[in-house]
PDB file of N, CA and C in Angstrom:
ATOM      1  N   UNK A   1     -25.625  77.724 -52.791  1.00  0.00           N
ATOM      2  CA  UNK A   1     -26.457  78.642 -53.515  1.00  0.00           C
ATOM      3  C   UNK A   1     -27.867  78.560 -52.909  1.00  0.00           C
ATOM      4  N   UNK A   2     -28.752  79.725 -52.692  1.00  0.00           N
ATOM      5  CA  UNK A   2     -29.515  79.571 -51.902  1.00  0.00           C
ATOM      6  C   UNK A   2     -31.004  79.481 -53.008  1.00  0.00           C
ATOM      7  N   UNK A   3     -31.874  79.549 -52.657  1.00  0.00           N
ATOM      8  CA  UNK A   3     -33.175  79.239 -53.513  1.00  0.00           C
ATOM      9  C   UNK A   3     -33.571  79.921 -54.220  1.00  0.00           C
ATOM     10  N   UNK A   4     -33.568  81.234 -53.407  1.00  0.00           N
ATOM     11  CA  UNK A   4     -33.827  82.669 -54.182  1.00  0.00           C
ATOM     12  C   UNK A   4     -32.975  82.484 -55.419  1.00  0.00           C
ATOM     13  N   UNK A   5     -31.559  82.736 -55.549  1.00  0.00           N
ATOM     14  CA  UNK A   5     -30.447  82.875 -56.230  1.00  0.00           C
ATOM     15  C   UNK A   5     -30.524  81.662 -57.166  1.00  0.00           C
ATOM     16  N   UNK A   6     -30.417  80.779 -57.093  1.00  0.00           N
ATOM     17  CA  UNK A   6     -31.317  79.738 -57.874  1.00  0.00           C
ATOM     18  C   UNK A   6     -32.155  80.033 -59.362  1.00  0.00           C
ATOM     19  N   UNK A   7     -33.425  80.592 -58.591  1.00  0.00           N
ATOM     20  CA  UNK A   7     -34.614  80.980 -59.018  1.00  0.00           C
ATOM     21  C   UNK A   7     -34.115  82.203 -60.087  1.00  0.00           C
ATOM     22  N   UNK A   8     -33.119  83.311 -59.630  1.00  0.00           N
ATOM     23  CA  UNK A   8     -32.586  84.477 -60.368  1.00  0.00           C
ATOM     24  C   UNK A   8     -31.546  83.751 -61.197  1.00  0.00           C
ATOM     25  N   UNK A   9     -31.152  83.171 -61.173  1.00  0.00           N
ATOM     26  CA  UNK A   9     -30.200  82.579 -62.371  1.00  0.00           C
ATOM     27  C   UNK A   9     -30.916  81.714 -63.097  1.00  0.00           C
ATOM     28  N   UNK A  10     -31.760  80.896 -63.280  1.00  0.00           N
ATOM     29  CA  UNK A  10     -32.888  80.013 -63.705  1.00  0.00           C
ATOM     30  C   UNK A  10     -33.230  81.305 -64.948  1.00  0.00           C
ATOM     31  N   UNK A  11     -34.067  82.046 -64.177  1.00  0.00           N
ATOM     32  CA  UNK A  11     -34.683  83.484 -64.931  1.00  0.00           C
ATOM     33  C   UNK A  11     -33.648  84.032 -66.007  1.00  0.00           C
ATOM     34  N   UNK A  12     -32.694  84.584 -65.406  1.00  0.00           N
ATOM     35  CA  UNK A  12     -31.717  84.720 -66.411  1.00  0.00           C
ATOM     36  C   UNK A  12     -31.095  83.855 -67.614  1.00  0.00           C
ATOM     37  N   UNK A  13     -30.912  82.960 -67.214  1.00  0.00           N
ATOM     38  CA  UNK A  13     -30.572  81.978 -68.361  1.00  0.00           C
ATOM     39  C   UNK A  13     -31.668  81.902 -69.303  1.00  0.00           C
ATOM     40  N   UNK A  14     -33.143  81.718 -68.654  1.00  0.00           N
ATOM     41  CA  UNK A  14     -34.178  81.817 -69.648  1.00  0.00           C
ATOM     42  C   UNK A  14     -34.146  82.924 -70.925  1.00  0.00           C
ATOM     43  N   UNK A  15     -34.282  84.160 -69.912  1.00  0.00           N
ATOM     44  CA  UNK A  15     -34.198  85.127 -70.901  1.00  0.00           C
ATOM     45  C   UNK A  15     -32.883  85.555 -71.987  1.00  0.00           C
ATOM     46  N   UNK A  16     -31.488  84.829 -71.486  1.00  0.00           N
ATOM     47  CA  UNK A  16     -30.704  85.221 -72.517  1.00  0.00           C
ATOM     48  C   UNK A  16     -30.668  83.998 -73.935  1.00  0.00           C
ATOM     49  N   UNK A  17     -31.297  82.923 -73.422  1.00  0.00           N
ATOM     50  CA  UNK A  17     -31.764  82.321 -74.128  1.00  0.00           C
ATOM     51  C   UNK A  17     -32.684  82.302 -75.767  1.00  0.00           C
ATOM     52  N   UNK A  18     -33.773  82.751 -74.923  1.00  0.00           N
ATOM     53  CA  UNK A  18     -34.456  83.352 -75.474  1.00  0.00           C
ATOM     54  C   UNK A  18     -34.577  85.010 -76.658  1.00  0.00           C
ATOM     55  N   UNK A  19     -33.600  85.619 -75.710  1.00  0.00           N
ATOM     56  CA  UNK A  19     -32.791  86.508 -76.746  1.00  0.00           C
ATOM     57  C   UNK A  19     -31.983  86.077 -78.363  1.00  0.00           C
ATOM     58  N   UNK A  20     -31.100  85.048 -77.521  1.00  0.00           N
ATOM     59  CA  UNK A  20     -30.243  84.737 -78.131  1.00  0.00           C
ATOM     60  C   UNK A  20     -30.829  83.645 -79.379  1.00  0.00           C
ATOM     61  N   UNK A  21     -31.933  82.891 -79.233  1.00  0.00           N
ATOM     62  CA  UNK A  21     -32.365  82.503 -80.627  1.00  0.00           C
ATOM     63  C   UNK A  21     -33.169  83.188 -81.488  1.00  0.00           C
ATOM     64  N   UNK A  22     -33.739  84.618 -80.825  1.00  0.00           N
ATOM     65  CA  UNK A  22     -34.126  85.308 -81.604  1.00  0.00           C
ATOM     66  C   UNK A  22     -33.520  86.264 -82.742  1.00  0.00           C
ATOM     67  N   UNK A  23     -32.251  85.776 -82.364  1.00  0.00           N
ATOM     68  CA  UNK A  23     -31.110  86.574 -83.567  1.00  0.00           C
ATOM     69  C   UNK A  23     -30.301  85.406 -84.055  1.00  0.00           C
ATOM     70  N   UNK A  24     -30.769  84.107 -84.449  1.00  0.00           N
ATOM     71  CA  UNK A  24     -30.580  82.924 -84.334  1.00  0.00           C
ATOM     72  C   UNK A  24     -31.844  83.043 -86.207  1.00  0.00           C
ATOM     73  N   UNK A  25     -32.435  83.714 -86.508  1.00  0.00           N
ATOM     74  CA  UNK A  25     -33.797  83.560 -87.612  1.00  0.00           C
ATOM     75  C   UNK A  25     -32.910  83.257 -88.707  1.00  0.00           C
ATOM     76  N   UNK A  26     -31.862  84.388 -89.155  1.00  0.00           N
ATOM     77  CA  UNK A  26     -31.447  84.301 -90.577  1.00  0.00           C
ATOM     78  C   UNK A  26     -30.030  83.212 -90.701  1.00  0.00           C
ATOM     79  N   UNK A  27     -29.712  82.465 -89.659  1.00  0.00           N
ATOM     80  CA  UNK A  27     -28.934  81.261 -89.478  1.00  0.00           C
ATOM     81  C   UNK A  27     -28.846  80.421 -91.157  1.00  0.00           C
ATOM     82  N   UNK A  28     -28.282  79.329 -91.013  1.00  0.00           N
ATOM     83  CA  UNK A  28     -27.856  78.437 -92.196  1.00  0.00           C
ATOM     84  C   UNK A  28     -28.451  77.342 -91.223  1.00  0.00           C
ATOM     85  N   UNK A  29     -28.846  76.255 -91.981  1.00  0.00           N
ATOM     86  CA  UNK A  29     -29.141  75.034 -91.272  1.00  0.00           C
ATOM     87  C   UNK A  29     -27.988  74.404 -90.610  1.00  0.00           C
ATOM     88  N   UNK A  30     -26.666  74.539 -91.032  1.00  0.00           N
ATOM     89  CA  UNK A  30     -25.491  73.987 -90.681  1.00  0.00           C
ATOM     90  C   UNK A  30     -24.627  74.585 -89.390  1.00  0.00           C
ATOM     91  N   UNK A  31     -25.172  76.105 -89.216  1.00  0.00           N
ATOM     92  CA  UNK A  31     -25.190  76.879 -88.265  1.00  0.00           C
ATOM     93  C   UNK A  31     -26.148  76.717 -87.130  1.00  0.00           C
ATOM     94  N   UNK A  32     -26.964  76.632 -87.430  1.00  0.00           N
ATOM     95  CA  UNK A  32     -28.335  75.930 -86.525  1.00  0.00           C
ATOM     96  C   UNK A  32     -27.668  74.561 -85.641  1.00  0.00           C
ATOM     97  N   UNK A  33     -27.008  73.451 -86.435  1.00  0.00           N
ATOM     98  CA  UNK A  33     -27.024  72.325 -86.142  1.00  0.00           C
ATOM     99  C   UNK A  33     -25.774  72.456 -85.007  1.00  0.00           C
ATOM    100  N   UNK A  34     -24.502  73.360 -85.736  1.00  0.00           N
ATOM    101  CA  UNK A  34     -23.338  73.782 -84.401  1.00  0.00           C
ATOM    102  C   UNK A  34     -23.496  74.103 -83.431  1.00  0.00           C
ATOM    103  N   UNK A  35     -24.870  75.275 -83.503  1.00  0.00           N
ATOM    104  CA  UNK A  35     -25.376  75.986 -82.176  1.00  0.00           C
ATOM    105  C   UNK A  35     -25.625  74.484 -81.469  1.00  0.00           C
ATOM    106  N   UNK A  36     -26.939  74.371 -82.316  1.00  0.00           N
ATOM    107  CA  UNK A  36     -27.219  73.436 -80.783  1.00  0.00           C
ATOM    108  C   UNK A  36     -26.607  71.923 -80.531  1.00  0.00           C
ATOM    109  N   UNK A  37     -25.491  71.539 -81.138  1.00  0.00           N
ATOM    110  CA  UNK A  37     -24.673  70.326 -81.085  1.00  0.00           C
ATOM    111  C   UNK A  37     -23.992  71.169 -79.820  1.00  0.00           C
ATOM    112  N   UNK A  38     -23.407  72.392 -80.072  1.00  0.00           N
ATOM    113  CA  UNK A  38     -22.440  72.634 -78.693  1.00  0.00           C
ATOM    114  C   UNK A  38     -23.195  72.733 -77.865  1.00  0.00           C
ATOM    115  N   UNK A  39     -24.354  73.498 -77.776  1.00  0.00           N
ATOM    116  CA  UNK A  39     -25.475  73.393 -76.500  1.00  0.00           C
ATOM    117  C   UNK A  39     -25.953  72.175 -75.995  1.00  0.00           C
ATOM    118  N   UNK A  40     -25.869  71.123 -76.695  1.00  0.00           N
ATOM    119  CA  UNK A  40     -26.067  69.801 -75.718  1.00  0.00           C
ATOM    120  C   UNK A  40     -24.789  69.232 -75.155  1.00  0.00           C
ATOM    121  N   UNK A  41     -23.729  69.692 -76.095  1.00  0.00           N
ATOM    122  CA  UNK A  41     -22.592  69.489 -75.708  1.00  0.00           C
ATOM    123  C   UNK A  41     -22.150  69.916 -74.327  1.00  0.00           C
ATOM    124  N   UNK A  42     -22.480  71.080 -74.166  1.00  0.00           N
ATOM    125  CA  UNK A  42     -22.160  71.680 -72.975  1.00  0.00           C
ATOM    126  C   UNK A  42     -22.842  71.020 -72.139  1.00  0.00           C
ATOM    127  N   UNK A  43     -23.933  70.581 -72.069  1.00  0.00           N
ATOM    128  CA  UNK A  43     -24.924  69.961 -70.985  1.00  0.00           C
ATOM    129  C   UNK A  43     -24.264  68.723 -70.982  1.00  0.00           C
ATOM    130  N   UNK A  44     -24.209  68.199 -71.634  1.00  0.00           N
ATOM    131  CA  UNK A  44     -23.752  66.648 -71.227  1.00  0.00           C
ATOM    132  C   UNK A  44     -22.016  67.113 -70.682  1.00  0.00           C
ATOM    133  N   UNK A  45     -21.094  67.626 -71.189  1.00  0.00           N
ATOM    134  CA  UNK A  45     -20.058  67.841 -70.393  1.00  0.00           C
ATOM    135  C   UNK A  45     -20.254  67.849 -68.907  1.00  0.00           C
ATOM    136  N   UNK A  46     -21.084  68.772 -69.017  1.00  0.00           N
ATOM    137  CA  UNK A  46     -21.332  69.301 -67.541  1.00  0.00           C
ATOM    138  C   UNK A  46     -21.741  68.308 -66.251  1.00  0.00           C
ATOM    139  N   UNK A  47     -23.166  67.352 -67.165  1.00  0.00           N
ATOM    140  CA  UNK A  47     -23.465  66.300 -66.369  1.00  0.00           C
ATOM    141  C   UNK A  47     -22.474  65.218 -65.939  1.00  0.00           C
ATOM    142  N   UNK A  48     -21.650  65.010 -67.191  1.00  0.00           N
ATOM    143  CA  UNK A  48     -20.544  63.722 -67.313  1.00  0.00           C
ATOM    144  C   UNK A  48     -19.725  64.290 -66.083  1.00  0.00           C
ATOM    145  N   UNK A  49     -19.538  65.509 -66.025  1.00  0.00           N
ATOM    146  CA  UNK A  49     -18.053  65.889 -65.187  1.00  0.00           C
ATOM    147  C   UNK A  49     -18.693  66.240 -63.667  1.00  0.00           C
ATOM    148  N   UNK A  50     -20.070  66.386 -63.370  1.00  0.00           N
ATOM    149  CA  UNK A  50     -19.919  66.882 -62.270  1.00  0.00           C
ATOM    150  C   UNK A  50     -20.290  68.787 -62.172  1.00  0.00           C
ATOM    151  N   UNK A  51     -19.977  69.239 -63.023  1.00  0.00           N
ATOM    152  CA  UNK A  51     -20.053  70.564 -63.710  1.00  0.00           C
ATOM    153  C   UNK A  51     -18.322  71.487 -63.551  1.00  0.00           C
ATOM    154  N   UNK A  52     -17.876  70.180 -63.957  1.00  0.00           N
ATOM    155  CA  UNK A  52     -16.424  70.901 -64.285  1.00  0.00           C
ATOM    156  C   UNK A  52     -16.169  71.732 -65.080  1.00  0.00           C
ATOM    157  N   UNK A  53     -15.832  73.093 -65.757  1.00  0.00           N
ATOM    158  CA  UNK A  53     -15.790  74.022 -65.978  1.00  0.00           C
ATOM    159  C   UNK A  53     -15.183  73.120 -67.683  1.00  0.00           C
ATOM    160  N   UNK A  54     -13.734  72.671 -67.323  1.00  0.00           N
ATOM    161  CA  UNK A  54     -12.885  72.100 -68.361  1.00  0.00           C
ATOM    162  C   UNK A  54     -14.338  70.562 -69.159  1.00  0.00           C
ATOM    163  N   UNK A  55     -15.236  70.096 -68.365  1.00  0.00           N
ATOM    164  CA  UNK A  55     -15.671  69.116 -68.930  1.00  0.00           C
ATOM    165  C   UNK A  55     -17.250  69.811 -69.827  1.00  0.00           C
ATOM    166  N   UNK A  56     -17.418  70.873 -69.279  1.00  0.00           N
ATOM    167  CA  UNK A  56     -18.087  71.629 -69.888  1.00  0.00           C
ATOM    168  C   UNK A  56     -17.598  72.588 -71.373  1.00  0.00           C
ATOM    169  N   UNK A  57     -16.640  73.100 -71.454  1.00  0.00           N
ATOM    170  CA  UNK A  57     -15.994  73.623 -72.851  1.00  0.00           C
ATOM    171  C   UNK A  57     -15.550  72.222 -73.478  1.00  0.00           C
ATOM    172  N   UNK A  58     -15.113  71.533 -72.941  1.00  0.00           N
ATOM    173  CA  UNK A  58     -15.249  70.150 -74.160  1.00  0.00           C
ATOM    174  C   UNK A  58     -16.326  69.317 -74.740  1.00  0.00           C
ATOM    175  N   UNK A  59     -17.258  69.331 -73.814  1.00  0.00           N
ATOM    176  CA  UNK A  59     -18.517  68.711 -74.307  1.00  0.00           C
ATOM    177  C   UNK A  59     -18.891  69.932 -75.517  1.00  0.00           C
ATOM    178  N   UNK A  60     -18.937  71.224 -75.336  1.00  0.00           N
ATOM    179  CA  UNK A  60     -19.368  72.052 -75.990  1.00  0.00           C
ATOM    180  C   UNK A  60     -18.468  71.840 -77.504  1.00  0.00           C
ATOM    181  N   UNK A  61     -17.298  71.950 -77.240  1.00  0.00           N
ATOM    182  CA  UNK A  61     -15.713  71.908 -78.720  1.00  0.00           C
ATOM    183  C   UNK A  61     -16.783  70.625 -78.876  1.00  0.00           C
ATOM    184  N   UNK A  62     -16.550  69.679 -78.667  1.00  0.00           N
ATOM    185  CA  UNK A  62     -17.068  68.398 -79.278  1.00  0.00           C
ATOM    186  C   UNK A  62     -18.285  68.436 -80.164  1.00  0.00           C
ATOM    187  N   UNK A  63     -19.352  68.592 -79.240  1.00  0.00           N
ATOM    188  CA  UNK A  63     -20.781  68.764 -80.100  1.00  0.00           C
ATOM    189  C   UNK A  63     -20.499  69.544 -80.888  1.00  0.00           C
ATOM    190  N   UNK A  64     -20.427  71.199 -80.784  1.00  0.00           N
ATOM    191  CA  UNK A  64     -20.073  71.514 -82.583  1.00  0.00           C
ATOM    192  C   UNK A  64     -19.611  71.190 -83.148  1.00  0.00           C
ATOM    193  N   UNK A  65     -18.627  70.508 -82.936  1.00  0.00           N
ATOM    194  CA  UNK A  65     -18.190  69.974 -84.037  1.00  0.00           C
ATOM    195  C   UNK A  65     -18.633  68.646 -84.652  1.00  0.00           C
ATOM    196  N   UNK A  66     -19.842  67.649 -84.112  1.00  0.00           N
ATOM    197  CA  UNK A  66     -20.524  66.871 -84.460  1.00  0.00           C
ATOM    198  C   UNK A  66     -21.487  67.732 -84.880  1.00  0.00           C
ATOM    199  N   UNK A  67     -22.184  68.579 -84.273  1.00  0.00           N
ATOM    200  CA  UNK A  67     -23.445  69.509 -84.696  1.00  0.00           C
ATOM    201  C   UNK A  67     -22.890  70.237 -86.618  1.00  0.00           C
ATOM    202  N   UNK A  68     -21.945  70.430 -86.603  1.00  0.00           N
ATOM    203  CA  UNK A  68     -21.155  71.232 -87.877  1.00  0.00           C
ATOM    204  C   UNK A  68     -20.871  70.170 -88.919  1.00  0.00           C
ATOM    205  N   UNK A  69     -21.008  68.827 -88.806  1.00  0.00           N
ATOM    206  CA  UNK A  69     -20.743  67.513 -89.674  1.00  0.00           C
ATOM    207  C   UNK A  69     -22.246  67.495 -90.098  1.00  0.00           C
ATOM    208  N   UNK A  70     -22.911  67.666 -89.039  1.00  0.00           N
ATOM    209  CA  UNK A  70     -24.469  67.153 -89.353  1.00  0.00           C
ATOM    210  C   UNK A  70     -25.305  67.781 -90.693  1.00  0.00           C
ATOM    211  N   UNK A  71     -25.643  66.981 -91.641  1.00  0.00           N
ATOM    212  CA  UNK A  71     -26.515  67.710 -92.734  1.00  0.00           C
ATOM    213  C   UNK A  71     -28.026  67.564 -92.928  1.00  0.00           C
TER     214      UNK A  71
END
């Protein structure tokens, strides 16, 4: 992947991000906590595996579902 391309996916992720918690306002706290239990989830999958695709949707299943326990 070259630097440019990098830089354009960087950008992108920002902004759907950013979209995406802005329709994130009228949430439940318990909803809040799934979102971002699977969103670290996914990151740590990702790191643990290398960025295996399969170690990434499990880190994600996992954390929500620790994120969804959380009160």
């Amino acid at each position: 992947m070259t630097k440019n391309a990098k830089r354009i996916s960087a950008t992108v992720l920002a902004t759907v991000l950013a979209l995406s918690l802005a329709g994130c306002s009228n949430w439940s706290k318990r909803d809040r906590n799934t979102a971002i239990g699977a969103g670290a989830g996914a990151i740590g999958g990702s790191v643990l595996t290398n960025g295996s695709g399969l170690g990434t949707i499990g880190g994600a299943a996992v954390g929500g579902i620790i994120g969804h326990q959380i009160d």
